[in-house]
Each structure stands twice: as C-alpha cells, then as structure tokens.
PDB file of N, CA and C in Angstrom:
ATOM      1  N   UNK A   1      74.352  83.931  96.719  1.00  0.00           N
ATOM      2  CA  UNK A   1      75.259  85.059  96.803  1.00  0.00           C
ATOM      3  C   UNK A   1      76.055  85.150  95.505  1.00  0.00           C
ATOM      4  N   UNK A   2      76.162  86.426  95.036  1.00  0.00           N
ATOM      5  CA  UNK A   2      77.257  86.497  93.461  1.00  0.00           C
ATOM      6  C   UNK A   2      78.351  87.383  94.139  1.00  0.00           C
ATOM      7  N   UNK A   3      79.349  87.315  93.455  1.00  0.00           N
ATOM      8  CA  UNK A   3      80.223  88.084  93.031  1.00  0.00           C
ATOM      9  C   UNK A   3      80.014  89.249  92.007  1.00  0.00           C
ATOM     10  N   UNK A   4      81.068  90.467  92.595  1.00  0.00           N
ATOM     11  CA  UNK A   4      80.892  91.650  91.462  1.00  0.00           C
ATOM     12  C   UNK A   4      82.090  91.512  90.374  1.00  0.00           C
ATOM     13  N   UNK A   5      81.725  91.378  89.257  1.00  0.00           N
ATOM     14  CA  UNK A   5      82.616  91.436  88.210  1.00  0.00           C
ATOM     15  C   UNK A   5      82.677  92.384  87.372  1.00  0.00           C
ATOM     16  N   UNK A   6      83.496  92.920  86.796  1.00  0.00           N
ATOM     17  CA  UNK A   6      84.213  94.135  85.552  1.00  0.00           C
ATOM     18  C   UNK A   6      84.658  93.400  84.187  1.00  0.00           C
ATOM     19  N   UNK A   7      83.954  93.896  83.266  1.00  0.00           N
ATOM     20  CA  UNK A   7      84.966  93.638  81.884  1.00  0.00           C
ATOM     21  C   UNK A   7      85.045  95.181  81.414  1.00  0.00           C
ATOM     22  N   UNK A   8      86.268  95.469  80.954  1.00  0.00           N
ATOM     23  CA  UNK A   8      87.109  96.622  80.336  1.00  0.00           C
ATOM     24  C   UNK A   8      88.031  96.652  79.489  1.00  0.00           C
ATOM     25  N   UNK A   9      87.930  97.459  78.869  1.00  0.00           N
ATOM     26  CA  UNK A   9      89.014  97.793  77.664  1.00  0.00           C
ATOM     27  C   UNK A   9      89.878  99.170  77.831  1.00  0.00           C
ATOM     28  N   UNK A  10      90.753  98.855  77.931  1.00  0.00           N
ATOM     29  CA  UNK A  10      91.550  99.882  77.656  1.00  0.00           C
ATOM     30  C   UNK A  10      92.209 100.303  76.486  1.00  0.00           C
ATOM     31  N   UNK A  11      92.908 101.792  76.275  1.00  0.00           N
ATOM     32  CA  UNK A  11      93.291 102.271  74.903  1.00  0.00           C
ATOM     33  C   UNK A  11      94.353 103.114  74.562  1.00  0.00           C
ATOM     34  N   UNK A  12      95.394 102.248  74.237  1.00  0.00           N
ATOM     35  CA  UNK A  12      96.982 102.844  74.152  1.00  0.00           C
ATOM     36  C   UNK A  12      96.928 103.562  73.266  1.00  0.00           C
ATOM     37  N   UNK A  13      97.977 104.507  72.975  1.00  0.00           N
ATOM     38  CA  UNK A  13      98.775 104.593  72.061  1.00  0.00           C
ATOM     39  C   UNK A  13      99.861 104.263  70.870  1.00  0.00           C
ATOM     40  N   UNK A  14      99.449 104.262  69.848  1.00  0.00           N
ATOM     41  CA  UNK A  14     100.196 103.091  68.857  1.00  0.00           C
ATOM     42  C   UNK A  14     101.418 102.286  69.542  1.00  0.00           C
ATOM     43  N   UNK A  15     101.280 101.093  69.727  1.00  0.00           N
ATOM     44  CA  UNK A  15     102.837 100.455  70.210  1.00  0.00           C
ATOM     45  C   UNK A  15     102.876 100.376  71.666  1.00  0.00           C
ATOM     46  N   UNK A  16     101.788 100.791  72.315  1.00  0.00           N
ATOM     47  CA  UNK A  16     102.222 100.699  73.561  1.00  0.00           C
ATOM     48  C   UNK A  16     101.165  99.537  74.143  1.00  0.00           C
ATOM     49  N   UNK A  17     100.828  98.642  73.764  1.00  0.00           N
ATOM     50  CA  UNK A  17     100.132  97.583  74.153  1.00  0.00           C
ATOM     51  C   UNK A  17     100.939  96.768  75.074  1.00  0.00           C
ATOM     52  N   UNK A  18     102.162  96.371  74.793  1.00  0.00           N
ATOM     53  CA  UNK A  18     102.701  95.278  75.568  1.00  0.00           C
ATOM     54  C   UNK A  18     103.214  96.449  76.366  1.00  0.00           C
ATOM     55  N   UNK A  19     103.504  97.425  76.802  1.00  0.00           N
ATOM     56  CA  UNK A  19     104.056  97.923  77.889  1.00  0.00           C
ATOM     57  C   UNK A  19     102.657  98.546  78.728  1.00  0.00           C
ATOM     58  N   UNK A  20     101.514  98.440  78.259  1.00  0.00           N
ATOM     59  CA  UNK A  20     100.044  98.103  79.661  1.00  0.00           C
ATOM     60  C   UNK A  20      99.915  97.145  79.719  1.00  0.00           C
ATOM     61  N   UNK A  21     100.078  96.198  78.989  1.00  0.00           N
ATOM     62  CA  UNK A  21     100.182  94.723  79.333  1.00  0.00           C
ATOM     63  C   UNK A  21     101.173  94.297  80.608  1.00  0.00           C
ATOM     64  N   UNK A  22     102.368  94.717  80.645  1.00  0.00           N
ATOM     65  CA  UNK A  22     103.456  94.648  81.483  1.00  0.00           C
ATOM     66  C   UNK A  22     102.562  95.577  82.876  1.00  0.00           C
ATOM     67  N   UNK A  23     102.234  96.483  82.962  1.00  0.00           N
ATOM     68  CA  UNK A  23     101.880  97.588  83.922  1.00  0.00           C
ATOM     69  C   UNK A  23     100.822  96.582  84.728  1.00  0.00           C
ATOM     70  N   UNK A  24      99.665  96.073  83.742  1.00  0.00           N
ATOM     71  CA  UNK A  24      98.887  95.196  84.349  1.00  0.00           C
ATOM     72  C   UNK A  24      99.054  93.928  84.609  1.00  0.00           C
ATOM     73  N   UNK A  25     100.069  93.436  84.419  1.00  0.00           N
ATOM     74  CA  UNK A  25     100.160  91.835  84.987  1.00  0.00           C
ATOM     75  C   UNK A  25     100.762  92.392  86.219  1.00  0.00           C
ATOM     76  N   UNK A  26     101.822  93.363  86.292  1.00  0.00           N
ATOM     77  CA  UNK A  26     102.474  93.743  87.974  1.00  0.00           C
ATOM     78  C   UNK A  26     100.680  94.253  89.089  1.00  0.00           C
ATOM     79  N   UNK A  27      99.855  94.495  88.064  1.00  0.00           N
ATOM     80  CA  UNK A  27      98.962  95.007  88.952  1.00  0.00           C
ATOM     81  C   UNK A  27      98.100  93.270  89.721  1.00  0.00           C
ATOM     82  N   UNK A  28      97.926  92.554  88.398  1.00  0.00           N
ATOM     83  CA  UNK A  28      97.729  91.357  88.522  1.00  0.00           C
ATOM     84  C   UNK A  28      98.487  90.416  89.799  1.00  0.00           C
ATOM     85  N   UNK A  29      99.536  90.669  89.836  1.00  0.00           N
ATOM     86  CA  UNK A  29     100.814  89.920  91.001  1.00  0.00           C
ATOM     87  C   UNK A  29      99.997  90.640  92.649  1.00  0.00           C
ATOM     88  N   UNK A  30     100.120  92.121  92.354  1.00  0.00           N
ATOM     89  CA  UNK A  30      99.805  92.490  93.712  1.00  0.00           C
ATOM     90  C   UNK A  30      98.277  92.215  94.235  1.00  0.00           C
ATOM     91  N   UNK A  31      97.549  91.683  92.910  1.00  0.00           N
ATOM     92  CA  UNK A  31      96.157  91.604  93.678  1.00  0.00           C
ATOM     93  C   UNK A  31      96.398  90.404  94.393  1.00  0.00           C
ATOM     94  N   UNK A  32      97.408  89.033  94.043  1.00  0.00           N
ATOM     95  CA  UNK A  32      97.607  87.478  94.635  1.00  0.00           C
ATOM     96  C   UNK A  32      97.409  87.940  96.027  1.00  0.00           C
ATOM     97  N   UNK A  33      97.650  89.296  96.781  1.00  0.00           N
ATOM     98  CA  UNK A  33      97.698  89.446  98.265  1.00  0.00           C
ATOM     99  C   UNK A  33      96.251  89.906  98.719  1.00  0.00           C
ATOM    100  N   UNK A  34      95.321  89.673  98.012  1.00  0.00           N
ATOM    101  CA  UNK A  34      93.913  90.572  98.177  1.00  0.00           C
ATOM    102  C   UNK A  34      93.127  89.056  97.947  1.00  0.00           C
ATOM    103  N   UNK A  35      92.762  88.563  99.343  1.00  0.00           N
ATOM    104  CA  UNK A  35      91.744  87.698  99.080  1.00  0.00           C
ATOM    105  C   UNK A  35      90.531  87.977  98.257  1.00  0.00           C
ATOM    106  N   UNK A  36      90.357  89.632  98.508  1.00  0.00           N
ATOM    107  CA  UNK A  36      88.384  89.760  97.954  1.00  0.00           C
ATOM    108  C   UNK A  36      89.114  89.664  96.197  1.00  0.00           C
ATOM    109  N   UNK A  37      89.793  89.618  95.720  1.00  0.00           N
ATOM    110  CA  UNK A  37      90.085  89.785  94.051  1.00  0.00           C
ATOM    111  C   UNK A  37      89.801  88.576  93.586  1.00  0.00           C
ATOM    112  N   UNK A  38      89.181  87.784  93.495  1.00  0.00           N
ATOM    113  CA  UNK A  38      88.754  86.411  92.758  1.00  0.00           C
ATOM    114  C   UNK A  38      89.512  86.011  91.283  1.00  0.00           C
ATOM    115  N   UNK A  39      89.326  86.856  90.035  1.00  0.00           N
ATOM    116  CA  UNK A  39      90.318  86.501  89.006  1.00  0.00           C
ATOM    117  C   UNK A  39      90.567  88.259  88.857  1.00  0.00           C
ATOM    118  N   UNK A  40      91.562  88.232  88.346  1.00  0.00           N
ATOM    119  CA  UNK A  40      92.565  89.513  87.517  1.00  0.00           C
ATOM    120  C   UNK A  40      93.066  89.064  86.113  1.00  0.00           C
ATOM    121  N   UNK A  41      92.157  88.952  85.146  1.00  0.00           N
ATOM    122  CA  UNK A  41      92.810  88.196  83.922  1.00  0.00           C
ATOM    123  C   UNK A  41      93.399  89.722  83.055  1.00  0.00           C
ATOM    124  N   UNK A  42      94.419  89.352  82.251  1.00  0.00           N
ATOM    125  CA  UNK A  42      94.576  90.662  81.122  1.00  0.00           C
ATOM    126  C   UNK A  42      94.808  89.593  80.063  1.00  0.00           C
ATOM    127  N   UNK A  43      93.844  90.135  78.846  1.00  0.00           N
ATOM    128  CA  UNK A  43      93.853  90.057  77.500  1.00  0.00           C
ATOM    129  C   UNK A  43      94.347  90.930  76.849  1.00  0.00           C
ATOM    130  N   UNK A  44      94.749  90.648  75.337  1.00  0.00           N
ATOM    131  CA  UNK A  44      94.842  91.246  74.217  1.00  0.00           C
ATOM    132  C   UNK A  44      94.419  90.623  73.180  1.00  0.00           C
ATOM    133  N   UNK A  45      93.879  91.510  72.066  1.00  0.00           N
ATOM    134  CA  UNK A  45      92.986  91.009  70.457  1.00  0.00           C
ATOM    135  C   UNK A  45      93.520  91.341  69.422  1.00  0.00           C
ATOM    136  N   UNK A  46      94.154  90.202  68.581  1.00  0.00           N
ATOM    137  CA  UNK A  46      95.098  90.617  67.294  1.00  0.00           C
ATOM    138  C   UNK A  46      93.885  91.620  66.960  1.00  0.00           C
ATOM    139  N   UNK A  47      92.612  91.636  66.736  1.00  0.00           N
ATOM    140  CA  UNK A  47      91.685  92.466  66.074  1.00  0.00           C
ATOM    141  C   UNK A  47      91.479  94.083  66.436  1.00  0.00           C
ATOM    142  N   UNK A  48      92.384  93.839  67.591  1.00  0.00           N
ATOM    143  CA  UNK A  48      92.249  94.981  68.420  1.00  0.00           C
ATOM    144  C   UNK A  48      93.649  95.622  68.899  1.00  0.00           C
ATOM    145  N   UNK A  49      94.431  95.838  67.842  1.00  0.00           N
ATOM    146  CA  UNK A  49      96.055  96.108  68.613  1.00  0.00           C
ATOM    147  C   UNK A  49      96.408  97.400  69.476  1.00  0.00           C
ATOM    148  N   UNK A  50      95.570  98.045  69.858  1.00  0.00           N
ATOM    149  CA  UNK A  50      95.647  99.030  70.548  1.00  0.00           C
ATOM    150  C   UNK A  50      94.974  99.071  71.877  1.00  0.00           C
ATOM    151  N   UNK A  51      94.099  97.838  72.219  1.00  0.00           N
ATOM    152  CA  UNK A  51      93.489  97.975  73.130  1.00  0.00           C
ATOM    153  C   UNK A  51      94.084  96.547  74.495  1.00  0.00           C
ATOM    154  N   UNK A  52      93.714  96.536  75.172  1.00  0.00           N
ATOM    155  CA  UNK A  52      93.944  95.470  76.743  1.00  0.00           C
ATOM    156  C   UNK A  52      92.732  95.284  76.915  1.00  0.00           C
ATOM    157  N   UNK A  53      92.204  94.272  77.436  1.00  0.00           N
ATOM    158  CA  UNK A  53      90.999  93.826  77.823  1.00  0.00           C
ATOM    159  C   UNK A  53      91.418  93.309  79.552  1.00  0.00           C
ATOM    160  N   UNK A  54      90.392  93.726  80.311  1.00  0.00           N
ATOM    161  CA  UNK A  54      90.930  93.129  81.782  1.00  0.00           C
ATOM    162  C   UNK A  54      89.253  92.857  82.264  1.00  0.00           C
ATOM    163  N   UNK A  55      89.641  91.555  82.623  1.00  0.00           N
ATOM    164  CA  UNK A  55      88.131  90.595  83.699  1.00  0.00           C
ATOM    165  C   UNK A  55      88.684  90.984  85.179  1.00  0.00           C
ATOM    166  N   UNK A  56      88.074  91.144  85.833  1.00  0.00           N
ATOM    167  CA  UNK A  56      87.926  90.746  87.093  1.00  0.00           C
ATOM    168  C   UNK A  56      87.015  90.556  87.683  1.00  0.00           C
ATOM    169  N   UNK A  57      86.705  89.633  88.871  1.00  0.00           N
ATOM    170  CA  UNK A  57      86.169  89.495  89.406  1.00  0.00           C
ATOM    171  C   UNK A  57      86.062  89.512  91.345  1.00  0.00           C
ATOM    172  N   UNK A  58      85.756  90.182  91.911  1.00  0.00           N
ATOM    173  CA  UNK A  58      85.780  90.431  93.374  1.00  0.00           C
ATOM    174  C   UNK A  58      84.520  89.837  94.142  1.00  0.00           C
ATOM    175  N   UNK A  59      84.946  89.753  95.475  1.00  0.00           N
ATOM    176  CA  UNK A  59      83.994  89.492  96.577  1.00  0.00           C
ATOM    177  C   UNK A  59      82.953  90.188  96.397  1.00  0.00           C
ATOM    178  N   UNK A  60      83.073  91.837  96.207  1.00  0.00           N
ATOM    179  CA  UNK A  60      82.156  92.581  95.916  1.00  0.00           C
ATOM    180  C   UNK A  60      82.341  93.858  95.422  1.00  0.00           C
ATOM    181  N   UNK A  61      81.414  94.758  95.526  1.00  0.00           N
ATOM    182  CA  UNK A  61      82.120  96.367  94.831  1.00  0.00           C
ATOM    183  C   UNK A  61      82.791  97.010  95.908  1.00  0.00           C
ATOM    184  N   UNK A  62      82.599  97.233  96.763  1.00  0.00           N
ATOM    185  CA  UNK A  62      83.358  97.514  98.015  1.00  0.00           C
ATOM    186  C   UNK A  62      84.546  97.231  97.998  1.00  0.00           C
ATOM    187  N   UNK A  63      85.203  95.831  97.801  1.00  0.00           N
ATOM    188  CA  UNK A  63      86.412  95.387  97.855  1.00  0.00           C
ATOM    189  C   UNK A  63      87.357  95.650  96.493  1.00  0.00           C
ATOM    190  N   UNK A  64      86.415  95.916  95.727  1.00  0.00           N
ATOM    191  CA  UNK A  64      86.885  96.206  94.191  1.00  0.00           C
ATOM    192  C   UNK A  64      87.624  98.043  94.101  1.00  0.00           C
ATOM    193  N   UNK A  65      86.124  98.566  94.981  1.00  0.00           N
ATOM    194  CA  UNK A  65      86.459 100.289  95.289  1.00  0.00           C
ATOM    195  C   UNK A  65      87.663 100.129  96.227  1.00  0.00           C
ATOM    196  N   UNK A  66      87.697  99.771  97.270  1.00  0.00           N
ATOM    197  CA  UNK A  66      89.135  99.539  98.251  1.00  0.00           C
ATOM    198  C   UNK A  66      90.411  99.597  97.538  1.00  0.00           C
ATOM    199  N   UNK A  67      90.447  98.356  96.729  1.00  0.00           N
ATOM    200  CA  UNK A  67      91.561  98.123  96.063  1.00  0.00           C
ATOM    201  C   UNK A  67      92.047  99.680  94.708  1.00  0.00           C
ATOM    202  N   UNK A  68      91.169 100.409  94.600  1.00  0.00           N
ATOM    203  CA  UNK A  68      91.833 101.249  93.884  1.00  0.00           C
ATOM    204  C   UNK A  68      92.269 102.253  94.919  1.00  0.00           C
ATOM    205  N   UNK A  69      92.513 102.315  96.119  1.00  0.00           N
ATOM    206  CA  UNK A  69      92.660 103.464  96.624  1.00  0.00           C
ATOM    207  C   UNK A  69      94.135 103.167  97.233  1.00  0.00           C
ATOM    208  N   UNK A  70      94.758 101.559  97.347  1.00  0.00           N
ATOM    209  CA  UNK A  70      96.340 101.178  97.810  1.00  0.00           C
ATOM    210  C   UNK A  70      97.079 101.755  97.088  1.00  0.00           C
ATOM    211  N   UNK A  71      98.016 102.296  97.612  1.00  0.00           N
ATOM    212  CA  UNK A  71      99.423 102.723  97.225  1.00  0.00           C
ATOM    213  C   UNK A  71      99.874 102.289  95.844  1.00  0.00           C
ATOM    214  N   UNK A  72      99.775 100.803  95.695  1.00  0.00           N
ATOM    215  CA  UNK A  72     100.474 100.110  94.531  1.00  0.00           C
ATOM    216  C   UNK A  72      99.697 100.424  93.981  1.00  0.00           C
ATOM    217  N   UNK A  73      98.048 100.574  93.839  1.00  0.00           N
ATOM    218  CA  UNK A  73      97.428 100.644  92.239  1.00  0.00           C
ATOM    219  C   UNK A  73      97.750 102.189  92.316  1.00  0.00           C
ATOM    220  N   UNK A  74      98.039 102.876  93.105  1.00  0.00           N
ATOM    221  CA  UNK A  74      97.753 104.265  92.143  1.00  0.00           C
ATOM    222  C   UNK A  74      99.056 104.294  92.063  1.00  0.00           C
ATOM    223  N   UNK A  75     100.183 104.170  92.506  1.00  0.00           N
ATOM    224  CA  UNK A  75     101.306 104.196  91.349  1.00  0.00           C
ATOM    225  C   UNK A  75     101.265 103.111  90.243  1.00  0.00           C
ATOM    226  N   UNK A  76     100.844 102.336  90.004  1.00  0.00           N
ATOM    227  CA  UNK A  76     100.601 101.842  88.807  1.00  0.00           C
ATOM    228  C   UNK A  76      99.681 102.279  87.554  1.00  0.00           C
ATOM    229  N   UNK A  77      98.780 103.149  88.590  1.00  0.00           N
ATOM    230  CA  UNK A  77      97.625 103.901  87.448  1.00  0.00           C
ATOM    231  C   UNK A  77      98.641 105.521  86.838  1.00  0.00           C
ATOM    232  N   UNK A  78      99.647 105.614  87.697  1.00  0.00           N
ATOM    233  CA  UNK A  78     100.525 106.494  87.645  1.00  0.00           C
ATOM    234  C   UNK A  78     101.262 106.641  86.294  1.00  0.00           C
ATOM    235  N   UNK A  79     102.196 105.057  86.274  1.00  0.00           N
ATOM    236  CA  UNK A  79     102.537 104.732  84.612  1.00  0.00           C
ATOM    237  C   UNK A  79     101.914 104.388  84.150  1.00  0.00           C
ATOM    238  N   UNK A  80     100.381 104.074  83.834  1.00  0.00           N
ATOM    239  CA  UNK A  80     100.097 103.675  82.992  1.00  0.00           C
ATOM    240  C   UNK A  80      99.308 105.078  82.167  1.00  0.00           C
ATOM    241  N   UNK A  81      98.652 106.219  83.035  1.00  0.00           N
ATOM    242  CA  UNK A  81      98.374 107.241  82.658  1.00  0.00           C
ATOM    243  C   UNK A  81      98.666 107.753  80.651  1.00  0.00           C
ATOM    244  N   UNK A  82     100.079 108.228  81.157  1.00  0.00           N
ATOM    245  CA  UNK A  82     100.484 108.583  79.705  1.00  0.00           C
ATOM    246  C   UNK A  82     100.366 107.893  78.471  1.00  0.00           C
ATOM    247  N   UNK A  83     100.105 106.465  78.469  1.00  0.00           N
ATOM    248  CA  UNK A  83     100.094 105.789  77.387  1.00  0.00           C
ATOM    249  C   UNK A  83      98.729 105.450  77.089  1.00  0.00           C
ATOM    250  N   UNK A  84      97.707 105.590  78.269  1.00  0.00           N
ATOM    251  CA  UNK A  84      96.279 105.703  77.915  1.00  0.00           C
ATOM    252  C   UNK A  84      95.808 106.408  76.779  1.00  0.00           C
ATOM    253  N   UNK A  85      95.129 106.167  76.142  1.00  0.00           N
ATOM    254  CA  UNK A  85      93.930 106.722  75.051  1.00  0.00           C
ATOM    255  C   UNK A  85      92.114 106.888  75.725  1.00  0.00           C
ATOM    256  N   UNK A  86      92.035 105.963  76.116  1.00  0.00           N
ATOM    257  CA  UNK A  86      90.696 105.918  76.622  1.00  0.00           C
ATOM    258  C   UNK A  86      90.425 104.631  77.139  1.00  0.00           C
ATOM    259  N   UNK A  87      89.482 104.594  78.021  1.00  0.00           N
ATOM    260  CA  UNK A  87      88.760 103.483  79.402  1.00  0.00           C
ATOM    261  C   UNK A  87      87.457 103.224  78.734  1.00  0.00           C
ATOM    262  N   UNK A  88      86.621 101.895  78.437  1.00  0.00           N
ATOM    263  CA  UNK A  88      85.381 101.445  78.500  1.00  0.00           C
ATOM    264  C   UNK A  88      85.428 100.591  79.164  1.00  0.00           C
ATOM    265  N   UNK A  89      84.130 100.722  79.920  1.00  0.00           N
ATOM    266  CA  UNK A  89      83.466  99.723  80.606  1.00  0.00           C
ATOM    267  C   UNK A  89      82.907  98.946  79.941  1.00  0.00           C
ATOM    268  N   UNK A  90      83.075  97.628  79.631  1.00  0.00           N
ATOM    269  CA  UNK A  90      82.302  96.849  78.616  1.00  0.00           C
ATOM    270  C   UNK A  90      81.250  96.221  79.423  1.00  0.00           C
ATOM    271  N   UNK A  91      81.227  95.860  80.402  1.00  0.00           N
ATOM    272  CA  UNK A  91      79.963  95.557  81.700  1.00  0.00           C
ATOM    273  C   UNK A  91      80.175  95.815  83.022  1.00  0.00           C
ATOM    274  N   UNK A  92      79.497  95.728  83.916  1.00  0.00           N
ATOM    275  CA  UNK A  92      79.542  95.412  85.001  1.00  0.00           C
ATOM    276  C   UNK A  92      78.946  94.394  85.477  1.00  0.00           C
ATOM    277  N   UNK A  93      79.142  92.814  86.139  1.00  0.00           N
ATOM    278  CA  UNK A  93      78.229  91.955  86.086  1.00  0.00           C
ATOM    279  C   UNK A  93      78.329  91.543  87.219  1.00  0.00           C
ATOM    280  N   UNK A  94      77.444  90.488  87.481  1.00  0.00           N
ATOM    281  CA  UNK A  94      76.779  89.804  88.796  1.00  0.00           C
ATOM    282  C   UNK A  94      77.428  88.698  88.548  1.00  0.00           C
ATOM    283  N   UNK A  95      78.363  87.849  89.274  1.00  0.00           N
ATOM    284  CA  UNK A  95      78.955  86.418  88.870  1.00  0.00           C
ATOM    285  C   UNK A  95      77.778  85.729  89.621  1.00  0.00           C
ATOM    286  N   UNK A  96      77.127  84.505  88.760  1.00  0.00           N
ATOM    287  CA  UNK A  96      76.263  83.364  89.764  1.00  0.00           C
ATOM    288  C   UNK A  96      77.101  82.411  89.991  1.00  0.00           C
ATOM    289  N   UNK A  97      78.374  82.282  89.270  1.00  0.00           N
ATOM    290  CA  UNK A  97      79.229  80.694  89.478  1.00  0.00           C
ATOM    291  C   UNK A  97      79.742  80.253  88.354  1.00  0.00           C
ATOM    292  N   UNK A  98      80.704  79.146  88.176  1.00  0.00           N
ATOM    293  CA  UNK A  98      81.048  78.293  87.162  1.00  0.00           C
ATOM    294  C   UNK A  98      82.633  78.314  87.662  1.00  0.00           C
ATOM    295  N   UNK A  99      83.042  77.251  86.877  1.00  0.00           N
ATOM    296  CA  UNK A  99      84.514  76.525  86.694  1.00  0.00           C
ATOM    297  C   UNK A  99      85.028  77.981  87.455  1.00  0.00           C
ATOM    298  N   UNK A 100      86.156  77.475  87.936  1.00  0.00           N
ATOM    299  CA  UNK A 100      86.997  79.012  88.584  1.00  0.00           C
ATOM    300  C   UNK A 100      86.717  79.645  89.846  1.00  0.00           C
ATOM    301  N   UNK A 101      85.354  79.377  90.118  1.00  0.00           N
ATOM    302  CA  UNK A 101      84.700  80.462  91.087  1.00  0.00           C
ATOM    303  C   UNK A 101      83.975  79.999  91.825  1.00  0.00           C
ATOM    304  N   UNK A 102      84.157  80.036  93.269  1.00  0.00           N
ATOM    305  CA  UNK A 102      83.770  79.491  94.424  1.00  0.00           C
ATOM    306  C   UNK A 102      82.505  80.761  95.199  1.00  0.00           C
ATOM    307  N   UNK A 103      81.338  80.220  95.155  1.00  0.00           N
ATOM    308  CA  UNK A 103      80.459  81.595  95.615  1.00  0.00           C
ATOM    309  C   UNK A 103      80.428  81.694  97.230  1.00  0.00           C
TER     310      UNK A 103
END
C-alpha cells in the first residue's frame, strides 16, 4: 500500500515570502488534527526568494481532496490569495516508505 504525496511551489510577490510562509505553517498546525495528513513540510530556497516549496504527504487523494474543502483551509487560501503569483505542481507521487512514514 503507498501513500499519495504532493510537491509544490508556490509564487509571491516580491517580499512576501515569509508572510506565506507564516499563512502555511498555521495551515501546517491545523493539519496536526487530520490523521490522513502524514507530513505538511514548508520550505524556502535562498535560490529561490520568491517562491515556498510545500511536501505533503496523505493517506490518500481523497483525504488530501477533503482537506481542501474545511473551513480553515479556505480561509487560509483566502489570505494567502493576494500575495500569490503562481502554483506548480512539481509532482504528484506514490510514497512506497522510508524514515518518517509508516505504510
């Protein structure tokens, strides 16, 4: 059995990195109540000062689709809106396992 996982980038507006950074660690806190959310990591890349990088990993896509439809993420997708530039999907993947992750 795998897990469904996401890698993404997101794309501020000059200067506004640490305030989606801030938007997504509160998003990060509320997933701690969502068993199917496995990791919620947020990155950032000196190489990349405009962008957020976010892993996650879920039980499955189902539980991944669920979770965007609670109250808290869409007011959180709420502020984070305006300071967006643009969304890539950098994969969508199949977790088989390792350090971290219980299948």
């Amino acid at each position: 059995m795998s897990k469904f996982g996401l890698y993404g980038k997101l794309l501020v507006k000059e200067d506004d990195r640490d305030k989606l950074v801030s938007i997504l660690l509160e998003a990060a806190e509320s997933m701690k109540n969502l068993e199917e959310c496995q990791i919620y990591l947020i990155s950032t890349s000196d190489e990349e000062p405009n962008a957020v990088f976010v892993y996650e990993v879920w039980d499955n896509e189902d539980a991944h689709k669920a979770s965007l439809s609670l109250e808290s993420t869409q007011l959180l997708i709420e502020r984070a809106k305006p300071i967006l530039t643009g969304m890539e999907n950098i994969n969508t993947l199949k977790i088989s396992g390792g350090k971290g992750i219980s299948l």
